[in-house]
C-alpha atoms as a PDB file:
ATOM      1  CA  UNK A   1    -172.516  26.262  45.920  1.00  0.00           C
ATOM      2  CA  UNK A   2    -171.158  22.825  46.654  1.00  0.00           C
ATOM      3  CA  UNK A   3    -167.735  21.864  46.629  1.00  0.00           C
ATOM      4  CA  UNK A   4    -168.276  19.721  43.612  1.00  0.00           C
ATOM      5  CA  UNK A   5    -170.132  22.308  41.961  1.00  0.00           C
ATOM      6  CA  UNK A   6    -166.750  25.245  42.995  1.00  0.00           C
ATOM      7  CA  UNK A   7    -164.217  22.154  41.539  1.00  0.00           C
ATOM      8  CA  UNK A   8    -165.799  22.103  38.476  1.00  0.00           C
ATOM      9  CA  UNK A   9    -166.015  25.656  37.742  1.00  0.00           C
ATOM     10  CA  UNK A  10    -162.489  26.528  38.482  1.00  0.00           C
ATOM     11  CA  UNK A  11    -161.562  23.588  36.101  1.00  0.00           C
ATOM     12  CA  UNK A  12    -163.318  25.438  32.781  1.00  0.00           C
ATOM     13  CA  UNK A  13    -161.784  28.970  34.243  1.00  0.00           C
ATOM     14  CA  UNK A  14    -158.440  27.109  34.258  1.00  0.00           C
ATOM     15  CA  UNK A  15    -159.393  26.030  30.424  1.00  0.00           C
ATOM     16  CA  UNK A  16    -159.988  28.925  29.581  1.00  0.00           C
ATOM     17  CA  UNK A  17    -156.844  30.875  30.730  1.00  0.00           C
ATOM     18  CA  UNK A  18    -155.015  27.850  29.080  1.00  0.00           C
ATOM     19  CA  UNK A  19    -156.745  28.449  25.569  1.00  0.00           C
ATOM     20  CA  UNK A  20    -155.865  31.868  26.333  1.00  0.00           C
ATOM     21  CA  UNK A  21    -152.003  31.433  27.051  1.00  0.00           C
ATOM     22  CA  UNK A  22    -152.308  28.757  23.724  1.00  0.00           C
ATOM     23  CA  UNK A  23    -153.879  31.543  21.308  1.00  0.00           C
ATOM     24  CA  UNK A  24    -151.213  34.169  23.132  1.00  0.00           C
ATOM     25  CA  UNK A  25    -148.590  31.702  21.701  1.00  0.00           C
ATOM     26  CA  UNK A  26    -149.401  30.904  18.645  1.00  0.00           C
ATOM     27  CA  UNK A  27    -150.544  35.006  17.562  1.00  0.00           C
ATOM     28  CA  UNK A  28    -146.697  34.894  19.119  1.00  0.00           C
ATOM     29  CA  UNK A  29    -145.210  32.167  16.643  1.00  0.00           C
ATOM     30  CA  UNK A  30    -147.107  33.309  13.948  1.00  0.00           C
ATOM     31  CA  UNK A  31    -144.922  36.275  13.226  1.00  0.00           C
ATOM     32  CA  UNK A  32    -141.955  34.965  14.221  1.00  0.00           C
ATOM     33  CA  UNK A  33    -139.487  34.121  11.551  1.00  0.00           C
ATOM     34  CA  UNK A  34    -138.964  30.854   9.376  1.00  0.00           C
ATOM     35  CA  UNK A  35    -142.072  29.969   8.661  1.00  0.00           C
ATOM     36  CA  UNK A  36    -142.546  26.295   7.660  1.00  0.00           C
ATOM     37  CA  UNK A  37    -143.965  26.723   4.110  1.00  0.00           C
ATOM     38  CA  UNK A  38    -143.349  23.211   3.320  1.00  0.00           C
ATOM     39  CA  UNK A  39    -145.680  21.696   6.205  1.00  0.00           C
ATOM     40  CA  UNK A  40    -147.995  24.552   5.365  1.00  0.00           C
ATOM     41  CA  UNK A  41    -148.924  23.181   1.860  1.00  0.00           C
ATOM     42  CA  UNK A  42    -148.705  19.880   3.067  1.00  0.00           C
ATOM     43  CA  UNK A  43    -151.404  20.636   5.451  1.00  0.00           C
ATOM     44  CA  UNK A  44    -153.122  22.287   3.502  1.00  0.00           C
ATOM     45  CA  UNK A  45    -153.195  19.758   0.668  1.00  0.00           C
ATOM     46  CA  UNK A  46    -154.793  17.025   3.334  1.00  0.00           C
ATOM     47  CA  UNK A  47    -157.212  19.199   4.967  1.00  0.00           C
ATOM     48  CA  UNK A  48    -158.144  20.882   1.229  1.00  0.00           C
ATOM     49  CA  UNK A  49    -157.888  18.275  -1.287  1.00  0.00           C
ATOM     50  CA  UNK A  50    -158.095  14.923   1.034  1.00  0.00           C
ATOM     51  CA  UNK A  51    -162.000  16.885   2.249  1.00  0.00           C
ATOM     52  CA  UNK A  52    -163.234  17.523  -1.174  1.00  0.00           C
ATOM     53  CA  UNK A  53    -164.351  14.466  -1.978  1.00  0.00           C
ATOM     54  CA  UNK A  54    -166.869  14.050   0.941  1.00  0.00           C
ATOM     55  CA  UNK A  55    -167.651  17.951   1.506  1.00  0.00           C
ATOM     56  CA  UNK A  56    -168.704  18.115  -2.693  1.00  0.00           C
ATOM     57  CA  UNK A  57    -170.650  14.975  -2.385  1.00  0.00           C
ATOM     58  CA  UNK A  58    -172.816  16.003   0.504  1.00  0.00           C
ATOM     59  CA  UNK A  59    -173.019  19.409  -0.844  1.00  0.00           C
ATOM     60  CA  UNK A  60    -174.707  18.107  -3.830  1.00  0.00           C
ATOM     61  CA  UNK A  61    -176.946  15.648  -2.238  1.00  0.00           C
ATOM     62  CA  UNK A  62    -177.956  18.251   0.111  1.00  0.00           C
ATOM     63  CA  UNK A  63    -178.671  20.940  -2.324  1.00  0.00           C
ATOM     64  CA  UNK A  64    -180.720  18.245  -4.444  1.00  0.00           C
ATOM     65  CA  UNK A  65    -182.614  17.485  -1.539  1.00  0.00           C
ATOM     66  CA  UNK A  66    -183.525  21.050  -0.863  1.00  0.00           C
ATOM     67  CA  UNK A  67    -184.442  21.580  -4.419  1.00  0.00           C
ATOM     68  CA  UNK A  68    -187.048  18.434  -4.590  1.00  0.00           C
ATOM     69  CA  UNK A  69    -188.220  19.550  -0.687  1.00  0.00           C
ATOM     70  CA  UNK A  70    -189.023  23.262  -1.648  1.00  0.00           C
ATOM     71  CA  UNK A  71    -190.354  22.785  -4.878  1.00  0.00           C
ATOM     72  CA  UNK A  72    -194.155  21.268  -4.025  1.00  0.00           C
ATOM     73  CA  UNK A  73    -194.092  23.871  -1.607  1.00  0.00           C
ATOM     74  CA  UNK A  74    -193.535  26.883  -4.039  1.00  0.00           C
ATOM     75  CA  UNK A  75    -196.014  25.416  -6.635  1.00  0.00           C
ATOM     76  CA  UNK A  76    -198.613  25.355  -3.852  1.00  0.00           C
ATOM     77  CA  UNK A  77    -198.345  29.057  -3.964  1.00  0.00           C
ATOM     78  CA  UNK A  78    -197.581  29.379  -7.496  1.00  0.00           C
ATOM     79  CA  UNK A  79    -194.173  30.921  -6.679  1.00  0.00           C
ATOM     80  CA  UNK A  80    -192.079  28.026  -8.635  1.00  0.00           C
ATOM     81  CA  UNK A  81    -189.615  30.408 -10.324  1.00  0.00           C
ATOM     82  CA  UNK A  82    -188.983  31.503  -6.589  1.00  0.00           C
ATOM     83  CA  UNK A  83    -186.525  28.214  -6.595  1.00  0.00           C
ATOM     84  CA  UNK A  84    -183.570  29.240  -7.956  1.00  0.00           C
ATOM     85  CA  UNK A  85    -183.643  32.231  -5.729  1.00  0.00           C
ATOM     86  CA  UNK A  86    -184.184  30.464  -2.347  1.00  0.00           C
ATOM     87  CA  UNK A  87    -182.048  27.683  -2.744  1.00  0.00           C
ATOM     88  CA  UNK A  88    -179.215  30.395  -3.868  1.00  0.00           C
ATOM     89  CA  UNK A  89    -179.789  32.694  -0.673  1.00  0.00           C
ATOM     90  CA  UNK A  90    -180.291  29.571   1.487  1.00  0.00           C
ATOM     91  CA  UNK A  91    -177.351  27.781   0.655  1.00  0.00           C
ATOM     92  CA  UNK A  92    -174.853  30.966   0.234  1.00  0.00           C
ATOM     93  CA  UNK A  93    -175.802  32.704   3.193  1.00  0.00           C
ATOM     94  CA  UNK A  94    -176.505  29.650   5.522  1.00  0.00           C
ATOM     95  CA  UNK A  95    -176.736  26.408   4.759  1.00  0.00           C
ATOM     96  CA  UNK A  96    -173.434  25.923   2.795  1.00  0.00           C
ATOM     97  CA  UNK A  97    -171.073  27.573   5.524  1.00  0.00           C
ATOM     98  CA  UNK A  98    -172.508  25.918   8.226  1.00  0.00           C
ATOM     99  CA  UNK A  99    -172.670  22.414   7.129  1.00  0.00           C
ATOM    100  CA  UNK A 100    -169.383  22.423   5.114  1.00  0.00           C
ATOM    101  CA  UNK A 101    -167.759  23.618   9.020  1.00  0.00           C
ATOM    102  CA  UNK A 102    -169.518  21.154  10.807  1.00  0.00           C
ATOM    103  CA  UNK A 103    -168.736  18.404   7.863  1.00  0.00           C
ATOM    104  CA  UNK A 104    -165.004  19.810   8.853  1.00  0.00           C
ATOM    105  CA  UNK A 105    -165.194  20.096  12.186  1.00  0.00           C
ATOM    106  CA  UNK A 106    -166.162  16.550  12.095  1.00  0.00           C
ATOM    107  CA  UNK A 107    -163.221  15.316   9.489  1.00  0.00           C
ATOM    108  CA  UNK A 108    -160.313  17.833  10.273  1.00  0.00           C
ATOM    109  CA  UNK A 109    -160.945  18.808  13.930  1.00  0.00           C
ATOM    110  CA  UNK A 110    -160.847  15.026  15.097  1.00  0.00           C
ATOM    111  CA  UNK A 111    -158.117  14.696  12.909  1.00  0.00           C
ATOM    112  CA  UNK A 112    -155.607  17.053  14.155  1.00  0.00           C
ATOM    113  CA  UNK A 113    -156.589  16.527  17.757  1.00  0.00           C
ATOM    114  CA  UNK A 114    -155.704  12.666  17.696  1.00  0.00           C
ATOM    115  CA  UNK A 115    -152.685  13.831  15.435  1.00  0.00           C
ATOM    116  CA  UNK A 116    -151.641  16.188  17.371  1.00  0.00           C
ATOM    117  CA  UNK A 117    -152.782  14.153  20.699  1.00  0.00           C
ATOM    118  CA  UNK A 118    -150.752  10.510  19.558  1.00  0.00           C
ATOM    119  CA  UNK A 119    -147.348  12.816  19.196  1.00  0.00           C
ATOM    120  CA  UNK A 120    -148.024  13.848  22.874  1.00  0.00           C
ATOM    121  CA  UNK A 121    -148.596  10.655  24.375  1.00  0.00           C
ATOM    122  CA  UNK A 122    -145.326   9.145  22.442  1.00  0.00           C
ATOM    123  CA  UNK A 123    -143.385  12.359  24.058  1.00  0.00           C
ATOM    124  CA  UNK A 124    -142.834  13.362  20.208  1.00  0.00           C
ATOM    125  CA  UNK A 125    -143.764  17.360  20.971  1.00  0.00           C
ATOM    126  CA  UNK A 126    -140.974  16.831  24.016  1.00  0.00           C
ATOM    127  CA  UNK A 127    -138.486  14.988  21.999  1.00  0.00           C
ATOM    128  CA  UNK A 128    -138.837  18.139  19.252  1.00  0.00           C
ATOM    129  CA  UNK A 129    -138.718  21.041  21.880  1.00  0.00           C
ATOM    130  CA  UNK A 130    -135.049  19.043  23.246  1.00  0.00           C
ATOM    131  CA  UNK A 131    -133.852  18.888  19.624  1.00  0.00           C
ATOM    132  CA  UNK A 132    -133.871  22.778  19.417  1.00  0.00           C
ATOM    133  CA  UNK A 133    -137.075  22.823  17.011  1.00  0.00           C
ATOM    134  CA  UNK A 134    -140.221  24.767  17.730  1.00  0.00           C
ATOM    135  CA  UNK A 135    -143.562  22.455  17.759  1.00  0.00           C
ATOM    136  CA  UNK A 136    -145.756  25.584  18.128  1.00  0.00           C
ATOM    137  CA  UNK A 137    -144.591  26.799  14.794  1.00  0.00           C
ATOM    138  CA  UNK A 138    -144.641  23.721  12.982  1.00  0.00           C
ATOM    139  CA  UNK A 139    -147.195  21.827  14.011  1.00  0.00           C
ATOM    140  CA  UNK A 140    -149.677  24.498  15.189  1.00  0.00           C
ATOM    141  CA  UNK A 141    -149.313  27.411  13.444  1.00  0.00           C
ATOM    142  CA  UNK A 142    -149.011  25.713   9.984  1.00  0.00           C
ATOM    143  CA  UNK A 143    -152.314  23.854  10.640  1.00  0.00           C
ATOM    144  CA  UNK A 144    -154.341  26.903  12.172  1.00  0.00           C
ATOM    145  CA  UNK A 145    -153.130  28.783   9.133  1.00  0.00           C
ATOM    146  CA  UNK A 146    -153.948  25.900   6.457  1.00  0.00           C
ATOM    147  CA  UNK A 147    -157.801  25.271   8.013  1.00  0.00           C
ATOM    148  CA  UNK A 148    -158.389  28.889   7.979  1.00  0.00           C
ATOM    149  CA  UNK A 149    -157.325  29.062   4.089  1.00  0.00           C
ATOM    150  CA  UNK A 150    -159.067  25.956   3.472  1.00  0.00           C
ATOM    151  CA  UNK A 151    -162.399  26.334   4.989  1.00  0.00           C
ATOM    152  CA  UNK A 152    -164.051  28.939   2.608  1.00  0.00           C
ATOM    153  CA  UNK A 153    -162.503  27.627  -0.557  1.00  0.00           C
ATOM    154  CA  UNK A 154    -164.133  24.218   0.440  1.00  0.00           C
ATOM    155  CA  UNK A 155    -167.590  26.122   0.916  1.00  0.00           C
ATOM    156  CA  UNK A 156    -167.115  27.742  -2.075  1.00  0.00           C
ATOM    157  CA  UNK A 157    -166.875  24.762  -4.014  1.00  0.00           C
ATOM    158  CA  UNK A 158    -169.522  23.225  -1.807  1.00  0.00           C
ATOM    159  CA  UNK A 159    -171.928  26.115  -2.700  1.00  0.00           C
ATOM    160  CA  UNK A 160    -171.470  25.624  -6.086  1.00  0.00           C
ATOM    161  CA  UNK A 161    -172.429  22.048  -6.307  1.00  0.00           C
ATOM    162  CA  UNK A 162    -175.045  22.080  -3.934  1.00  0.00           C
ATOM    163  CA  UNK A 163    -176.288  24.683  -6.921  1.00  0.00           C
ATOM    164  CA  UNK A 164    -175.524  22.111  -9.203  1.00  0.00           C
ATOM    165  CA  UNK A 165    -177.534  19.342  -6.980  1.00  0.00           C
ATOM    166  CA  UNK A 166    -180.678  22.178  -6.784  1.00  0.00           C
ATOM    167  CA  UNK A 167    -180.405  22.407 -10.751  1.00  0.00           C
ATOM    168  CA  UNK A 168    -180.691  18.946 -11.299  1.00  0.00           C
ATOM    169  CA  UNK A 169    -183.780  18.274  -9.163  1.00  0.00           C
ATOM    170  CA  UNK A 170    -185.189  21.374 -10.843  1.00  0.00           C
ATOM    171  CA  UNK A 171    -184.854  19.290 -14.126  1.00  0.00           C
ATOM    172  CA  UNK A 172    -186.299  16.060 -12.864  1.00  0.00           C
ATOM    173  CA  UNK A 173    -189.665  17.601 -13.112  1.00  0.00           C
ATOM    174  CA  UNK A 174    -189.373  20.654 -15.219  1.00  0.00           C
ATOM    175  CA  UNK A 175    -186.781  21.936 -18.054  1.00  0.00           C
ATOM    176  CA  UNK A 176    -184.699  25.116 -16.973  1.00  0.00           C
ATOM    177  CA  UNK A 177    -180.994  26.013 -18.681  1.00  0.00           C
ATOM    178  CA  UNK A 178    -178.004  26.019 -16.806  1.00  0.00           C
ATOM    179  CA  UNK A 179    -177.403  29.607 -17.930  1.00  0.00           C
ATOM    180  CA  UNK A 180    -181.142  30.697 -17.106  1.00  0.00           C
ATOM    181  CA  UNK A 181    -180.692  29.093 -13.458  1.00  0.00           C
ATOM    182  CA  UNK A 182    -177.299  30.664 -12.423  1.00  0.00           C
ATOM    183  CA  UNK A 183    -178.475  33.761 -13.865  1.00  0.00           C
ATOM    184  CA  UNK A 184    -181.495  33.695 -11.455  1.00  0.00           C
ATOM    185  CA  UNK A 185    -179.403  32.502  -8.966  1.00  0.00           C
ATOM    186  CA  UNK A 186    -176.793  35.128  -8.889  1.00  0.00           C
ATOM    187  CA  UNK A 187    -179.416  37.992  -9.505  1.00  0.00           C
ATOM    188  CA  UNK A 188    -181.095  36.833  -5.903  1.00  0.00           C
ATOM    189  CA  UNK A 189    -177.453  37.504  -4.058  1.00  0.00           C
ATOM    190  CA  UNK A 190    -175.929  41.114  -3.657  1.00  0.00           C
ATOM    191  CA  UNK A 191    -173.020  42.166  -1.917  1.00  0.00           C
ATOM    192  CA  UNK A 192    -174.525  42.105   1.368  1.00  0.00           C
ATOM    193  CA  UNK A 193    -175.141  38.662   1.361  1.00  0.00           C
ATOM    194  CA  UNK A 194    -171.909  37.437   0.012  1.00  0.00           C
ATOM    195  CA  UNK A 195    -169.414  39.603   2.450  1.00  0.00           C
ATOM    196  CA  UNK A 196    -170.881  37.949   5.568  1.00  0.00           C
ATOM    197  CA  UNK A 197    -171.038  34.579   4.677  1.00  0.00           C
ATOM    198  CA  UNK A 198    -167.782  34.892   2.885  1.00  0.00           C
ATOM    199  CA  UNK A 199    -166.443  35.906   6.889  1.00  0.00           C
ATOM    200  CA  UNK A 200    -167.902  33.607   9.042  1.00  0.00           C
ATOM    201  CA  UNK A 201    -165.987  30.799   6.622  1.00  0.00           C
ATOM    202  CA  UNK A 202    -162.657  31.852   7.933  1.00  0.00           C
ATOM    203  CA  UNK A 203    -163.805  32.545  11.555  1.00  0.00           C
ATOM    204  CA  UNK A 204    -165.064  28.894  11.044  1.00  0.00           C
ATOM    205  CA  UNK A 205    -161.777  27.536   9.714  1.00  0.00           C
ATOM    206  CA  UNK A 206    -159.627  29.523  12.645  1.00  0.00           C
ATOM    207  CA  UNK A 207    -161.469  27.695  15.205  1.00  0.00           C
ATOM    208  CA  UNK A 208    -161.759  24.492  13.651  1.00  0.00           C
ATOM    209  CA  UNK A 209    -157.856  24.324  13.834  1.00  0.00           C
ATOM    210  CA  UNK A 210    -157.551  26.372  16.735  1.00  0.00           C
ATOM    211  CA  UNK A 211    -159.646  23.752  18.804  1.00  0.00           C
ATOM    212  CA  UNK A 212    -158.206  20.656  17.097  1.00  0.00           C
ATOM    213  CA  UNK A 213    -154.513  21.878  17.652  1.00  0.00           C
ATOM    214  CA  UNK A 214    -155.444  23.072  21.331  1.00  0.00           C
ATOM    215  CA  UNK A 215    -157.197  19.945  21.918  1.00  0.00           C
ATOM    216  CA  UNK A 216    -154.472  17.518  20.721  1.00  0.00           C
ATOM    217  CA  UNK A 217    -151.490  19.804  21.941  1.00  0.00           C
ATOM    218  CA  UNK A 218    -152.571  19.963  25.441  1.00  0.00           C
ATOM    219  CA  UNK A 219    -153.859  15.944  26.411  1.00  0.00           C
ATOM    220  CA  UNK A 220    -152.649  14.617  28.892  1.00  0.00           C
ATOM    221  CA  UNK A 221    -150.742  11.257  28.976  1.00  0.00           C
ATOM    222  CA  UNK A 222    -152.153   7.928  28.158  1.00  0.00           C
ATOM    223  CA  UNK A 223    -153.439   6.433  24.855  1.00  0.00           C
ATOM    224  CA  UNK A 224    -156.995   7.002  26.236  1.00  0.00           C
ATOM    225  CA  UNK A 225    -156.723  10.988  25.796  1.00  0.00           C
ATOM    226  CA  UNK A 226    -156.109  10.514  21.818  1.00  0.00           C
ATOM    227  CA  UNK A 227    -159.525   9.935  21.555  1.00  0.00           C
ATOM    228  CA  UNK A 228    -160.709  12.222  24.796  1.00  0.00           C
ATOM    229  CA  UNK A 229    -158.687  14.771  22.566  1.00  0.00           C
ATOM    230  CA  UNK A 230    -160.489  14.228  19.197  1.00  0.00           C
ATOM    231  CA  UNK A 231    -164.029  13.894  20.395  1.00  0.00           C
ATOM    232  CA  UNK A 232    -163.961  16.692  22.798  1.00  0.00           C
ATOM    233  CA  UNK A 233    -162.370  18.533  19.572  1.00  0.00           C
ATOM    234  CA  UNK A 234    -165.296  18.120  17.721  1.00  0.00           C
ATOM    235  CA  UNK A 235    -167.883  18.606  20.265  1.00  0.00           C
ATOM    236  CA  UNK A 236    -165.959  21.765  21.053  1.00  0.00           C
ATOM    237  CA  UNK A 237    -165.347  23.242  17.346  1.00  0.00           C
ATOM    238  CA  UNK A 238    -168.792  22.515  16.576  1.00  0.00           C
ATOM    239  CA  UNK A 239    -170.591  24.092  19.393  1.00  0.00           C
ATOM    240  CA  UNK A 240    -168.521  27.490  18.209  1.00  0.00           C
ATOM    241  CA  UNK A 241    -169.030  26.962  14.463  1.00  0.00           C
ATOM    242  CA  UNK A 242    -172.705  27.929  15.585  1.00  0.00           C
ATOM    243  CA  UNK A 243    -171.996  30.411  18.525  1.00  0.00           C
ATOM    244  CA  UNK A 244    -170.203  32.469  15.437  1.00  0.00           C
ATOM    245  CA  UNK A 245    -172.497  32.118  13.227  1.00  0.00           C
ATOM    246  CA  UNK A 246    -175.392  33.295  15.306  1.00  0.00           C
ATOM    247  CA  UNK A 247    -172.615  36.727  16.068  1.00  0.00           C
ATOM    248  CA  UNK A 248    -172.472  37.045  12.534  1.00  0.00           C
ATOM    249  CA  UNK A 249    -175.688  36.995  12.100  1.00  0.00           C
ATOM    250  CA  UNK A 250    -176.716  39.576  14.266  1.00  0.00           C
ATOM    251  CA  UNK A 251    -173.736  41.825  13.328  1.00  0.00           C
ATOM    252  CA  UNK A 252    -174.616  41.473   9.914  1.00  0.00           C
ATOM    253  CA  UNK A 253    -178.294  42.246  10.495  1.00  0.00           C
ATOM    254  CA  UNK A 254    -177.479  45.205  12.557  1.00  0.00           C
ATOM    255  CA  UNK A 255    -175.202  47.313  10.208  1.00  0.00           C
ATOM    256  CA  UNK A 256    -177.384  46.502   7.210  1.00  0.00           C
ATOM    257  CA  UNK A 257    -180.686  46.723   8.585  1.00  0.00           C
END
């Protein structure tokens, strides 16, 4: 192994004892007293409510996609009333979670990591630790904490209209009640199905802030790590959004099946 080659693999060992140390801190701050509530629903009004908007949208659009791609498919082998059932497991179990993290991880990762990076360029996280306040606690823990929360209640609305989005396609072409198509669609799901999908949402949100705070927390100085720190952020969150899910998967499998 070449020099080069030695460098660069002590660098991501030295990451990783860093993320480390950063998670040992913040699991350290998070039970501490004087918890900032009031940053804690302001966070989690920007990362909830400001991502609704573009996480229902594409929710829809992709669940109305789905819905007009699967359908010629089913006909073909006369399984049409089969729709209401896949798009349901598809999007609950998969789909939904996975693309409402990575719409996040996009939106809310990048966010907090040039947030969180622009304070520690302008020596704002130094200028806080001299005043006697505690950045860890109230800019990291609240956001960890609010991204976490926020995360599976976005994918739960997300699921719902990417339902919506399957329902109307269904309707384009054919004529199917609301009630009949939720009713099929909620008969297709049992417990087994919701529980694990439900968990891999807030393993999703934890590392979505985790990343984005650790990211943005830890750049170095110079306006040209705000974006280092918000692109590496994403790149990052994403790559474990589907490291996760393929654990959950597995996990899942194995104690059911």
């Amino acid at each position: 192994m070449n020099d080069e080659a030695l460098s660069g693999w002590r660098s991501r060992l030295a990451e990783k004892g860093e993320q480390v140390a950063f998670l040992k801190d913040f699991l350290k701050n998070l039970f501490r007293g004087g918890f900032e509530w009031s940053e804690f629903i302001r966070q989690c009004y920007e990362i909830g409510y400001k991502s609704f908007t573009l996480v229902g949208t594409t929710a829809f659009i992709m669940g109305l996609v789905m819905a007009m791609q699967l359908r010629p498919t089913l006909i073909s082998f006369g399984a049409e009333s089969m729709l209401p059932k896949s798009l349901a497991v598809s999007i609950i179990k998969e789909i939904g979670p996975v693309i409402t993290a990575i719409i996040c991880a996009g939106k809310i990762a990048s966010g907090i990591g040039a947030e969180l990076g622009s304070m520690k360029v302008t020596e704002q996280i130094d200028a806080m630790e001299v005043s006697g306040a505690n950045p860890m606690q109230f800019l990291v823990v609240t956001r960890i904490l609010a991204t976490t929360a926020m995360v599976p209640l976005l994918t739960l609305l997300g699921d719902v209209l990417g339902l919506l989005g399957g329902f109307l396609a269904i309707n384009i072409n054919g004529s199917v009640s609301l009630l009949l198509y939720f009713n099929k669609c909620i008969a297709s799901l049992g417990f087994s199905d919701l529980l694990p999908a439900f968990i891999k949402t807030i393993f999703f949100g934890f590392v979505i802030g985790f990343i984005g705070c650790y990211k943005g927390y830890n750049s170095n100085k110079g306006t040209e790590s705000v974006g280092i720190a918000a692109n590496s952020a994403v790149v990052v969150a994403s790559l474990w959004i589907f490291v996760i899910d393929a654990i959950v998967v597995q996990v899942s499998n194995t104690l059911i099946y």
